[in-house]
PDB file of N, CA and C in Angstrom:
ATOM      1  N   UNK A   1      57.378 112.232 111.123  1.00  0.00           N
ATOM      2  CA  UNK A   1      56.599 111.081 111.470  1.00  0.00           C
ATOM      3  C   UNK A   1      57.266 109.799 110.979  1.00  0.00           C
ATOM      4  N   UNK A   2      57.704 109.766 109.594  1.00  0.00           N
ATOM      5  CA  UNK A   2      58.242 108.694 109.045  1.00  0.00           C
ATOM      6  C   UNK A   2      59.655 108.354 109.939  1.00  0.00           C
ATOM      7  N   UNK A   3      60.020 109.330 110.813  1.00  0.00           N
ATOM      8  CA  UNK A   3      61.566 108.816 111.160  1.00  0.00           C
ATOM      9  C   UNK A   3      61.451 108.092 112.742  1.00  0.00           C
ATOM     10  N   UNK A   4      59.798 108.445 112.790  1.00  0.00           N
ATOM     11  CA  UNK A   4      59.452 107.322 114.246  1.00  0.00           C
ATOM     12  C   UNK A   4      59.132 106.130 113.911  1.00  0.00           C
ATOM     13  N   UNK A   5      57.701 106.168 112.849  1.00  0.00           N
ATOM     14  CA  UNK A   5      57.054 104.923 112.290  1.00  0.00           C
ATOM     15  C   UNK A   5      57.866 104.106 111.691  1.00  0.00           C
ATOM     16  N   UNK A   6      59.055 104.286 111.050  1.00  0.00           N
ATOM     17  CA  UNK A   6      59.450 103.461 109.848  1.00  0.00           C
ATOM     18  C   UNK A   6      60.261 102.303 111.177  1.00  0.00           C
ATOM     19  N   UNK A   7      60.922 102.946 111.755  1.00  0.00           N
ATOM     20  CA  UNK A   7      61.856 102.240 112.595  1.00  0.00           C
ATOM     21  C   UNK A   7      61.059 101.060 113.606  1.00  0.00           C
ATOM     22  N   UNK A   8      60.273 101.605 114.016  1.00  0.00           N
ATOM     23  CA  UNK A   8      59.153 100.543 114.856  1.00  0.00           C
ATOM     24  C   UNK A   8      58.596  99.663 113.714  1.00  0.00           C
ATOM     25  N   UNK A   9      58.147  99.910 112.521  1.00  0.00           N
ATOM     26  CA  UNK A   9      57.429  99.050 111.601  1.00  0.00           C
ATOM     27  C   UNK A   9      59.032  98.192 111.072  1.00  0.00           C
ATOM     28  N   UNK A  10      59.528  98.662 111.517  1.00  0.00           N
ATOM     29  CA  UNK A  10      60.712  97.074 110.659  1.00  0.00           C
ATOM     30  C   UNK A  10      61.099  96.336 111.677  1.00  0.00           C
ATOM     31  N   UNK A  11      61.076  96.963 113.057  1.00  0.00           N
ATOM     32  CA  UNK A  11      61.393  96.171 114.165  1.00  0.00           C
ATOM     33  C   UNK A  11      60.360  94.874 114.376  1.00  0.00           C
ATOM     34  N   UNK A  12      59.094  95.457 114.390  1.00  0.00           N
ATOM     35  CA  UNK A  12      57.838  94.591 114.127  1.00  0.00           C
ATOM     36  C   UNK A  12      57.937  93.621 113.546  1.00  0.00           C
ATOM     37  N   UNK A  13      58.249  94.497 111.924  1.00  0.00           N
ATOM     38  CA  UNK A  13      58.680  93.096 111.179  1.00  0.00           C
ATOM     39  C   UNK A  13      59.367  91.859 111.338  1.00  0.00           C
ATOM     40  N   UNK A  14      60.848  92.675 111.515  1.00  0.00           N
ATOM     41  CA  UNK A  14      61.746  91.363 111.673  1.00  0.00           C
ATOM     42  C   UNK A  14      61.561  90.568 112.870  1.00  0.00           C
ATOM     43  N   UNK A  15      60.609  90.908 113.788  1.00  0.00           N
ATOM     44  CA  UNK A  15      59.938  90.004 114.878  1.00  0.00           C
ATOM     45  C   UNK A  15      58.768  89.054 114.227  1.00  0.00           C
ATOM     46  N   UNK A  16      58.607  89.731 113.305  1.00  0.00           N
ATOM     47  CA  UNK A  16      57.103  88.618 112.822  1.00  0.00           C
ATOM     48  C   UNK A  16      57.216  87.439 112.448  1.00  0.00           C
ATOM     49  N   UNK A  17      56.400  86.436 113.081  1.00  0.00           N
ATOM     50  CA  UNK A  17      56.938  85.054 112.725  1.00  0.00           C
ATOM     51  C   UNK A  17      55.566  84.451 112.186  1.00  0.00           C
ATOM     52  N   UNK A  18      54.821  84.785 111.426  1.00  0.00           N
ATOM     53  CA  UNK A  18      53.878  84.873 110.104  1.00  0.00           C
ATOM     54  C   UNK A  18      53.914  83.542 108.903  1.00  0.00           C
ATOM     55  N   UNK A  19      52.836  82.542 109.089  1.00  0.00           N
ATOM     56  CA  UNK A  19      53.241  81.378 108.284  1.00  0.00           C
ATOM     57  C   UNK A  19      53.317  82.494 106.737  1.00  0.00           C
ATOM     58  N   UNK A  20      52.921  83.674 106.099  1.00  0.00           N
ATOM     59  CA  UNK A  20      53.400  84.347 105.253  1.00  0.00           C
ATOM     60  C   UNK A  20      54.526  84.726 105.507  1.00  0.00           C
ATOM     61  N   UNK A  21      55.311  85.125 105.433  1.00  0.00           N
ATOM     62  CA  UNK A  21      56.529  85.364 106.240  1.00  0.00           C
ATOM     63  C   UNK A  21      56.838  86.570 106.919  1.00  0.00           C
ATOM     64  N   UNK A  22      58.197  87.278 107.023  1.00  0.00           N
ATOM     65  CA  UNK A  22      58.284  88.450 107.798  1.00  0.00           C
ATOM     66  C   UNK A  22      57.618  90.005 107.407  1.00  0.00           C
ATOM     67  N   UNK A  23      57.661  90.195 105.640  1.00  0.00           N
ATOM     68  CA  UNK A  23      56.986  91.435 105.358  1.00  0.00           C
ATOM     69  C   UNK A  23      55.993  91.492 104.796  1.00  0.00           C
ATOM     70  N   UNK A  24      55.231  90.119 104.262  1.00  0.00           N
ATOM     71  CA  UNK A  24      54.049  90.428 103.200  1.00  0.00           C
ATOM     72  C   UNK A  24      53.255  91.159 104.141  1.00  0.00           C
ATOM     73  N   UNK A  25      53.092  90.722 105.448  1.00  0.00           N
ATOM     74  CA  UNK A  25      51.676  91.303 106.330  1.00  0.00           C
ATOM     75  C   UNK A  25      52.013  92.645 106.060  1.00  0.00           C
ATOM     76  N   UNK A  26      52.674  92.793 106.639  1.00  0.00           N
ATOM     77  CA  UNK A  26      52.841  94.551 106.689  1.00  0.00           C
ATOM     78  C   UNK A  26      52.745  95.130 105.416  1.00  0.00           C
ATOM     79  N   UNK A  27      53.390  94.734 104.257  1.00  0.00           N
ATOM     80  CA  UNK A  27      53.080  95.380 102.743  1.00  0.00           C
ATOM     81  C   UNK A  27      51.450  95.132 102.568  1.00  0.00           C
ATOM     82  N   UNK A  28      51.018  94.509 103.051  1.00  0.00           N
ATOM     83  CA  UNK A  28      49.496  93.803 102.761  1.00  0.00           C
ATOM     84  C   UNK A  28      48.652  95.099 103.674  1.00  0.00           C
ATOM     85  N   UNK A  29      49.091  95.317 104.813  1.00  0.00           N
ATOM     86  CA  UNK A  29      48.603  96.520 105.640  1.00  0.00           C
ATOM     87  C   UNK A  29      48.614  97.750 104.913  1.00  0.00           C
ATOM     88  N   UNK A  30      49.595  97.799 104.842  1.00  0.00           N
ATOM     89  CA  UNK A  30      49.926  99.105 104.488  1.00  0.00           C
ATOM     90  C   UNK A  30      49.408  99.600 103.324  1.00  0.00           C
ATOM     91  N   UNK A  31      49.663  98.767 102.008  1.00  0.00           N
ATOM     92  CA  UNK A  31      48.902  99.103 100.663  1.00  0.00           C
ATOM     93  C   UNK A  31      46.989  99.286 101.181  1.00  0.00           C
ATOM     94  N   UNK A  32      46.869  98.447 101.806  1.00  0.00           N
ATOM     95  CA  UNK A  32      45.345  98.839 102.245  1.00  0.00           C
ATOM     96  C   UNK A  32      45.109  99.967 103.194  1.00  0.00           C
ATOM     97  N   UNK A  33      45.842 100.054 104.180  1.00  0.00           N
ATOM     98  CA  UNK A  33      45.420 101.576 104.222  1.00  0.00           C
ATOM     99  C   UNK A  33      46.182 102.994 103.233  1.00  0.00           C
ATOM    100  N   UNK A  34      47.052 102.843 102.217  1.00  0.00           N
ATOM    101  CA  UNK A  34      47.044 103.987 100.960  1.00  0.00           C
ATOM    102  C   UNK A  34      46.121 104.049 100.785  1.00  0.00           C
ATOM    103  N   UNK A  35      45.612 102.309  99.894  1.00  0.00           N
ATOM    104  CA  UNK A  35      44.089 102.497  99.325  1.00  0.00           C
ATOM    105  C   UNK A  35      42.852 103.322  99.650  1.00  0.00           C
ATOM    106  N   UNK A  36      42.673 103.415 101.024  1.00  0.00           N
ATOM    107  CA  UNK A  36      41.914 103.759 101.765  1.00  0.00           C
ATOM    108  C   UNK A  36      42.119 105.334 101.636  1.00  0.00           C
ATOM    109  N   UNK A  37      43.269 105.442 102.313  1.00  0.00           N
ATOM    110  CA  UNK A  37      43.202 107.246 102.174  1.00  0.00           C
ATOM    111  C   UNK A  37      43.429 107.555 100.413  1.00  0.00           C
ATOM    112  N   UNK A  38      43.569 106.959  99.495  1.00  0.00           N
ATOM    113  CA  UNK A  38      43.322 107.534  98.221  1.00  0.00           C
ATOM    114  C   UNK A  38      41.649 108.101  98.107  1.00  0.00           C
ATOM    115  N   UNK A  39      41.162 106.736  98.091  1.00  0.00           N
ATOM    116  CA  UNK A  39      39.876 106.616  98.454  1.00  0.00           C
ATOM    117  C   UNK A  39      38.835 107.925  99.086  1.00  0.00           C
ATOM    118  N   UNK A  40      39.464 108.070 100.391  1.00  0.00           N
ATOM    119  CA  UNK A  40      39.097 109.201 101.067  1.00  0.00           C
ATOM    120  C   UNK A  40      39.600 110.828 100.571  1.00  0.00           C
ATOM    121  N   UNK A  41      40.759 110.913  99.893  1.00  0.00           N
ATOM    122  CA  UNK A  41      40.827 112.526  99.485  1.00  0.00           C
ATOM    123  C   UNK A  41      40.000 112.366  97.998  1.00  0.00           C
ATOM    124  N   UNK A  42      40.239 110.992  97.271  1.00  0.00           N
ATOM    125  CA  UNK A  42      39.006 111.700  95.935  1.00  0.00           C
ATOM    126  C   UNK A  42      37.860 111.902  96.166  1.00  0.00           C
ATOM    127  N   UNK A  43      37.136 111.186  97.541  1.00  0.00           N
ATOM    128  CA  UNK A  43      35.814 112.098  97.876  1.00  0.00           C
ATOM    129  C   UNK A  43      35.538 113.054  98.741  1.00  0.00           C
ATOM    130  N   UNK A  44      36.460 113.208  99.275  1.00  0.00           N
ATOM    131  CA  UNK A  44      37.062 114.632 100.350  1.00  0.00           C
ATOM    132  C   UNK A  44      35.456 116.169 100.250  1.00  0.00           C
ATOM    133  N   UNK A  45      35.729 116.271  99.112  1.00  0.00           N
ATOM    134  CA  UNK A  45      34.517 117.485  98.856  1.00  0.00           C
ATOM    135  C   UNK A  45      33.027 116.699  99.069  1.00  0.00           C
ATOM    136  N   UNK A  46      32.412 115.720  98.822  1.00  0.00           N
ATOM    137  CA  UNK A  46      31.438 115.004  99.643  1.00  0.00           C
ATOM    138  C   UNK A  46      31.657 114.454 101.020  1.00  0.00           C
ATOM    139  N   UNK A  47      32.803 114.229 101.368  1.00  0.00           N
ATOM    140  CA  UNK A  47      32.921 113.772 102.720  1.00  0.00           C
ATOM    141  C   UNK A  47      32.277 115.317 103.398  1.00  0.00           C
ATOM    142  N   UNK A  48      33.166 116.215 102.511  1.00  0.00           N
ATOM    143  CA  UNK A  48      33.080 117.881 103.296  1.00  0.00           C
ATOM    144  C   UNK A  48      31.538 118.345 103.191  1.00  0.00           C
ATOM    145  N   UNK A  49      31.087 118.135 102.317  1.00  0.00           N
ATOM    146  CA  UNK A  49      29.722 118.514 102.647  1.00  0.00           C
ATOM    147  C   UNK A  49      28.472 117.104 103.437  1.00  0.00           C
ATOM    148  N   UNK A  50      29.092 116.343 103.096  1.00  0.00           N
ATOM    149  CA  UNK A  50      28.047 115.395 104.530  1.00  0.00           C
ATOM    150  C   UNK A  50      28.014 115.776 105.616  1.00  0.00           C
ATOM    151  N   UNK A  51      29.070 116.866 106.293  1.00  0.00           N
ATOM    152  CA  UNK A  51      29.831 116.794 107.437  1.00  0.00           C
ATOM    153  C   UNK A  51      29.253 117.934 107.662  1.00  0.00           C
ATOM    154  N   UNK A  52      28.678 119.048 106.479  1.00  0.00           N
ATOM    155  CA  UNK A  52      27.782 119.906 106.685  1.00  0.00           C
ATOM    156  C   UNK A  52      28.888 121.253 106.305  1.00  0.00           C
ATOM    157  N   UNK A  53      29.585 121.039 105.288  1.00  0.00           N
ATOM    158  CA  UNK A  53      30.728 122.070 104.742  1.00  0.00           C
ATOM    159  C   UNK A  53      29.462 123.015 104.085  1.00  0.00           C
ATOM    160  N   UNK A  54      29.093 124.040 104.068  1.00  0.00           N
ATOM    161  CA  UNK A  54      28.527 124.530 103.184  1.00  0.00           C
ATOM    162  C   UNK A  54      29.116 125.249 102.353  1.00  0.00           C
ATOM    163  N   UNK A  55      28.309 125.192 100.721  1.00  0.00           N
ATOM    164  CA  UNK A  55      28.866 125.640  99.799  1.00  0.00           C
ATOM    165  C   UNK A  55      29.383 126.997  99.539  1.00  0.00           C
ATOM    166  N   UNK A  56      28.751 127.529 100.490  1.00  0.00           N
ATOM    167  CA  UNK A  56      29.775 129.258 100.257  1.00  0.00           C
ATOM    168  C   UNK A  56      31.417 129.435 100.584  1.00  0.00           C
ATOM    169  N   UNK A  57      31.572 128.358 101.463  1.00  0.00           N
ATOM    170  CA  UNK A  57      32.616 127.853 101.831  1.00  0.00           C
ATOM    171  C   UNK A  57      33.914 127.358 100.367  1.00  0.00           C
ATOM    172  N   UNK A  58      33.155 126.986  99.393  1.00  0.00           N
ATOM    173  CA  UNK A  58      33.932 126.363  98.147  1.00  0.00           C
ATOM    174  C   UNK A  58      34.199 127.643  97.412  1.00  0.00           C
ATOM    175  N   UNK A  59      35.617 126.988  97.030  1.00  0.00           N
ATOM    176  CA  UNK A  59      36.097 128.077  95.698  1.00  0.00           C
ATOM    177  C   UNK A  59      35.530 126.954  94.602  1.00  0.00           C
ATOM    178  N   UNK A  60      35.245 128.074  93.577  1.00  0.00           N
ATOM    179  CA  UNK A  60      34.726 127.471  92.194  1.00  0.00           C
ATOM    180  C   UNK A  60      36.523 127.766  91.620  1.00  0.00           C
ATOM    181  N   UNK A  61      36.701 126.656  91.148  1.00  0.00           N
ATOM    182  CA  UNK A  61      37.920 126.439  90.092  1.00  0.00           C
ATOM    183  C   UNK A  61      37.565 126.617  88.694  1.00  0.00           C
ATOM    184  N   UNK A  62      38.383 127.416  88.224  1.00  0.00           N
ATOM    185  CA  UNK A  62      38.032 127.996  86.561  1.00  0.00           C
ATOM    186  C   UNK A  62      38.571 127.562  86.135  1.00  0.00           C
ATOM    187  N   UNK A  63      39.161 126.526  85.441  1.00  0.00           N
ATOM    188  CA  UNK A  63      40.788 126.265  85.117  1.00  0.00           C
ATOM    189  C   UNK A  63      40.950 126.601  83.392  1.00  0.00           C
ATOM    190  N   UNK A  64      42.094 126.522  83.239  1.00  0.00           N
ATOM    191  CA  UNK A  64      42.791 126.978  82.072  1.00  0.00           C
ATOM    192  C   UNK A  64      42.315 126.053  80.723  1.00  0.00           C
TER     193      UNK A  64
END
């Protein structure tokens, strides 16, 4: 995926004519959607059961 996206996202860039300039937008994008999917896998197991995961479905983790 990265060896399609990366190449189109710099082409973009160096087209961007942004009173910020050519890359903040895109670093500004991009860190907000990480954020976002961080966001989304630490609540992943409530996302999974809103969605109607039921619990027999879960492993119980024992850990060390």
């Amino acid at each position: 995926m990265c060896r399609k996206v990366l190449p189109c996202v710099r082409i973009w860039s160096d087209k961007c004519s942004s009173k910020y300039g050519r890359r903040r937008p895109f670093i500004l994008a991009g860190s907000l959607m990480i954020s976002v999917a961080v966001t989304i896998i630490g609540f992943s197991a409530d996302i999974g059961y809103l969605l109607g995961d039921a619990d027999e479905d879960h492993r119980n983790f024992k850990g060390t």
